[in-house]
Protein backbone atom coordinates (compact mmCIF):
# COMPACT_ATOMS: atom_id res chain seq x y z
CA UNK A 1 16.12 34.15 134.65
CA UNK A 2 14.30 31.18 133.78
CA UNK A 3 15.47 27.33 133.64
CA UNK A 4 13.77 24.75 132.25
CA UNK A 5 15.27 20.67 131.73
CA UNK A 6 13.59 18.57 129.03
CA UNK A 7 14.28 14.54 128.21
CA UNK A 8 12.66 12.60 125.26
CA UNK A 9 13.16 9.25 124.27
CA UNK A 10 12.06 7.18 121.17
CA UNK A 11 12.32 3.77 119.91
CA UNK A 12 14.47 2.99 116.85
CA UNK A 13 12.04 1.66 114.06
CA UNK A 14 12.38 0.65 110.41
CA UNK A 15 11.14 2.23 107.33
CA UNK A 16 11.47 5.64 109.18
CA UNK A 17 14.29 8.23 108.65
CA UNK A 18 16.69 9.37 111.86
CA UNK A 19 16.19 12.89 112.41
CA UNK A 20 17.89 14.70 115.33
CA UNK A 21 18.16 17.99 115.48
CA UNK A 22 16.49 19.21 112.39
CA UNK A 23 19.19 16.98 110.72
CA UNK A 24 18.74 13.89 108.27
CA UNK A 25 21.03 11.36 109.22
CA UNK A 26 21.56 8.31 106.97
CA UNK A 27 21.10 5.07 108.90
CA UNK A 28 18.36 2.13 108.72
CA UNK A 29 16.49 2.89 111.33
CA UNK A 30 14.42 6.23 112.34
CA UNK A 31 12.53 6.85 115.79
CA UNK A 32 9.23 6.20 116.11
CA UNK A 33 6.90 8.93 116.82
CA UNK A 34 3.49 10.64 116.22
CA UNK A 35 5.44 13.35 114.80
CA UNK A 36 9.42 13.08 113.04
CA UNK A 37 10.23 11.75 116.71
CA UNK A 38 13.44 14.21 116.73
CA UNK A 39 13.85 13.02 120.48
CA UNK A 40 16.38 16.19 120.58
CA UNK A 41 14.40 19.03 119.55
CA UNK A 42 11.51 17.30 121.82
CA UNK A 43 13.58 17.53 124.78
CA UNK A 44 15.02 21.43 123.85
CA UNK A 45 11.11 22.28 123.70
CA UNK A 46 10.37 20.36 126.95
CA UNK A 47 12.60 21.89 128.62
CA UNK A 48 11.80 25.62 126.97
CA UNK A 49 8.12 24.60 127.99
CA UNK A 50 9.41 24.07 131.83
CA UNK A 51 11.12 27.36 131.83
CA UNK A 52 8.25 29.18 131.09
CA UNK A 53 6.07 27.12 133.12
CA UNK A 54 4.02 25.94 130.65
CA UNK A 55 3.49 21.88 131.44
CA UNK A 56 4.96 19.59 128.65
CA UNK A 57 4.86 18.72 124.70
CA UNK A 58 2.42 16.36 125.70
CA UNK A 59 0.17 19.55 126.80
CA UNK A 60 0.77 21.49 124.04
CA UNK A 61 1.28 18.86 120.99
CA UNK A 62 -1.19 16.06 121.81
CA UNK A 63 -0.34 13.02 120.36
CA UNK A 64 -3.90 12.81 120.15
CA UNK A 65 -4.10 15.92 117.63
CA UNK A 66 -3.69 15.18 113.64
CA UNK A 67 -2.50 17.92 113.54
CA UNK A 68 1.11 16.92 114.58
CA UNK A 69 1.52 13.77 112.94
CA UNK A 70 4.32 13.56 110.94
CA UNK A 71 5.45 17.09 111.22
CA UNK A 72 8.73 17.88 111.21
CA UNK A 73 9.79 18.68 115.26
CA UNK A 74 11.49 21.87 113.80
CA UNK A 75 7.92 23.24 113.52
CA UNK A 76 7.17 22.21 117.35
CA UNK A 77 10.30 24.04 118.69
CA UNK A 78 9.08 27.28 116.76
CA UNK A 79 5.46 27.26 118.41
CA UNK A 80 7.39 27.01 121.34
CA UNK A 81 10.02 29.53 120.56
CA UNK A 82 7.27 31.95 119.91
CA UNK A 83 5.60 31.29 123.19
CA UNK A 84 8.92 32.23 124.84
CA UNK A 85 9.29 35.19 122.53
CA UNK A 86 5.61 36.13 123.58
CA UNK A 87 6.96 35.69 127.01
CA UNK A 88 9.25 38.37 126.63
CA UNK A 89 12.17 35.87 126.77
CA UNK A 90 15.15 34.69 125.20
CA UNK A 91 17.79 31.81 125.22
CA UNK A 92 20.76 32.48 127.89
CA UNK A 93 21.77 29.03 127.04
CA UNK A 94 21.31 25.68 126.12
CA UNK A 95 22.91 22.34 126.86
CA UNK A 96 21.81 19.44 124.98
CA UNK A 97 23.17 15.50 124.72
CA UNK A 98 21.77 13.08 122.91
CA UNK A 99 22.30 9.26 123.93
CA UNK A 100 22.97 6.89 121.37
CA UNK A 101 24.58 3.99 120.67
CA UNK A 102 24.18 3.80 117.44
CA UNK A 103 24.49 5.22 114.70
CA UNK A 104 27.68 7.34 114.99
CA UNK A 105 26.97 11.30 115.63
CA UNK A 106 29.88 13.10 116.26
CA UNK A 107 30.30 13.96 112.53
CA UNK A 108 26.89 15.11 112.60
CA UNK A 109 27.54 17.15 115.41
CA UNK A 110 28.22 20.60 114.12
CA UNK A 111 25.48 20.28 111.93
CA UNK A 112 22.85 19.46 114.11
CA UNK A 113 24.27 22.49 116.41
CA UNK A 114 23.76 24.85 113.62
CA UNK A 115 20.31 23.93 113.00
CA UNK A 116 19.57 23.78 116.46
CA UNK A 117 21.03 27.32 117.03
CA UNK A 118 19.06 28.73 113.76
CA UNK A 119 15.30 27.04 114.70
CA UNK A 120 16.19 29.04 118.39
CA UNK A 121 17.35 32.03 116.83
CA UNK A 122 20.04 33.10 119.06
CA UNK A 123 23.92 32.92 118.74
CA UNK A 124 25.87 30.07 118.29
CA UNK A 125 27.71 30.46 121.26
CA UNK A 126 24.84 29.86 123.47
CA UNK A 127 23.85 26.12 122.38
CA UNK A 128 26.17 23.52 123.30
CA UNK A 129 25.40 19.82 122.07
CA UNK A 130 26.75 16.82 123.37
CA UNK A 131 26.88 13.05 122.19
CA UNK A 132 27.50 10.30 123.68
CA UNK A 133 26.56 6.75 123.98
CA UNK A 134 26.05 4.54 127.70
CA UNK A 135 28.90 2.27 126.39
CA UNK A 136 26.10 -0.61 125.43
CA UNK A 137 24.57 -0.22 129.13
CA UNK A 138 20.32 -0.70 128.91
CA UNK A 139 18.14 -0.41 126.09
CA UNK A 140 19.85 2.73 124.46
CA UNK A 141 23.01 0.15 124.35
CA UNK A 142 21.54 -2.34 123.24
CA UNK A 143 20.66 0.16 120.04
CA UNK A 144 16.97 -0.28 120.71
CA UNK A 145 16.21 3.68 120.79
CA UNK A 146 17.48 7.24 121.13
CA UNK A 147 17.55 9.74 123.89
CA UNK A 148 17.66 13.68 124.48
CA UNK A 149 18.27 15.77 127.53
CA UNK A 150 18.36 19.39 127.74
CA UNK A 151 18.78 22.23 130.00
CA UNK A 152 17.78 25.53 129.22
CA UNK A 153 18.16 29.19 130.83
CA UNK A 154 16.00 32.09 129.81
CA UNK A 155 16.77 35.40 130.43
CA UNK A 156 14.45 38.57 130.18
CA UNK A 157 14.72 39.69 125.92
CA UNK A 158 12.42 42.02 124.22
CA UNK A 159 8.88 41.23 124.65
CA UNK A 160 7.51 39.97 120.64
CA UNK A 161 4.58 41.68 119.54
């Protein structure tokens, strides 16, 4: 067994739309980001990427590269699940919160699970997400930006070809 624990944090910007796990969620500000800035999926693939022993995002997914801007972080998570697949790895579990203060998740919550659970292709019972806000405590409460934290565990899976 393997575990990894990824954070990611972006600013809340205008004229950019809020995406958190793989999920379009109305409100008038986005996060900021050389990619879609999904600050939840970053943190799932961080903390995949520390499982395996692999570094970072910032390794893999320069923000540095063209290549990555703008790209939806649904695409980063599958380079990464395939480097865990590669690995001969799978998901045991993951457990994921995102900290905001605004806007309101919880009824986004089940689908931002299911999206998470399909982009790591394992069953729904192993990915648990949280939300939750720090009750207008530093600059996440003062609705200045968005957090995720995630901890993964890997176990041993068929090796991918």
């Amino acid at each position: 067994m393997r575990i990894g624990q990824g954070f990611d944090a972006h600013r809340l910007v205008a004229g950019r739309p809020l995406v958190l796990g793989g999920v379009t969620i109305p409100f008038d500000r986005g996060l900021e980001g050389h990619s879609d800035g999904d600050a939840l999926l970053h943190a799932v693939a961080d903390a995949i990427l520390g499982a395996l022993g692999e570094g970072d995002l910032g390794r893999h997914f320069p923000s540095s590269d063209e290549r990555w801007r703008g790209v939806a972080s649904g695409e980063i998570l599958a380079a990464v699940v395939l480097r865990m697949r590669a690995a001969g790895l799978r998901i045991g579990n993951v457990d994921a919160t995102i900290v905001a203060q605004v806007p309101r998740l919880a009824p986004h919550q089940p689908a931002m699970q299911a999206e998470l659970t399909r982009l790591l292709g394992c069953a729904p019972a192993r990915v648990n997400l949280k939300v939750t806000s720090t009750d207008r405590l530093g600059a996440f409460g003062r609705e200045e930006g968005i957090a995720g934290l995630a901890v993964v565990l890997l176990e041993e899976g068929e090796k991918a070809a």
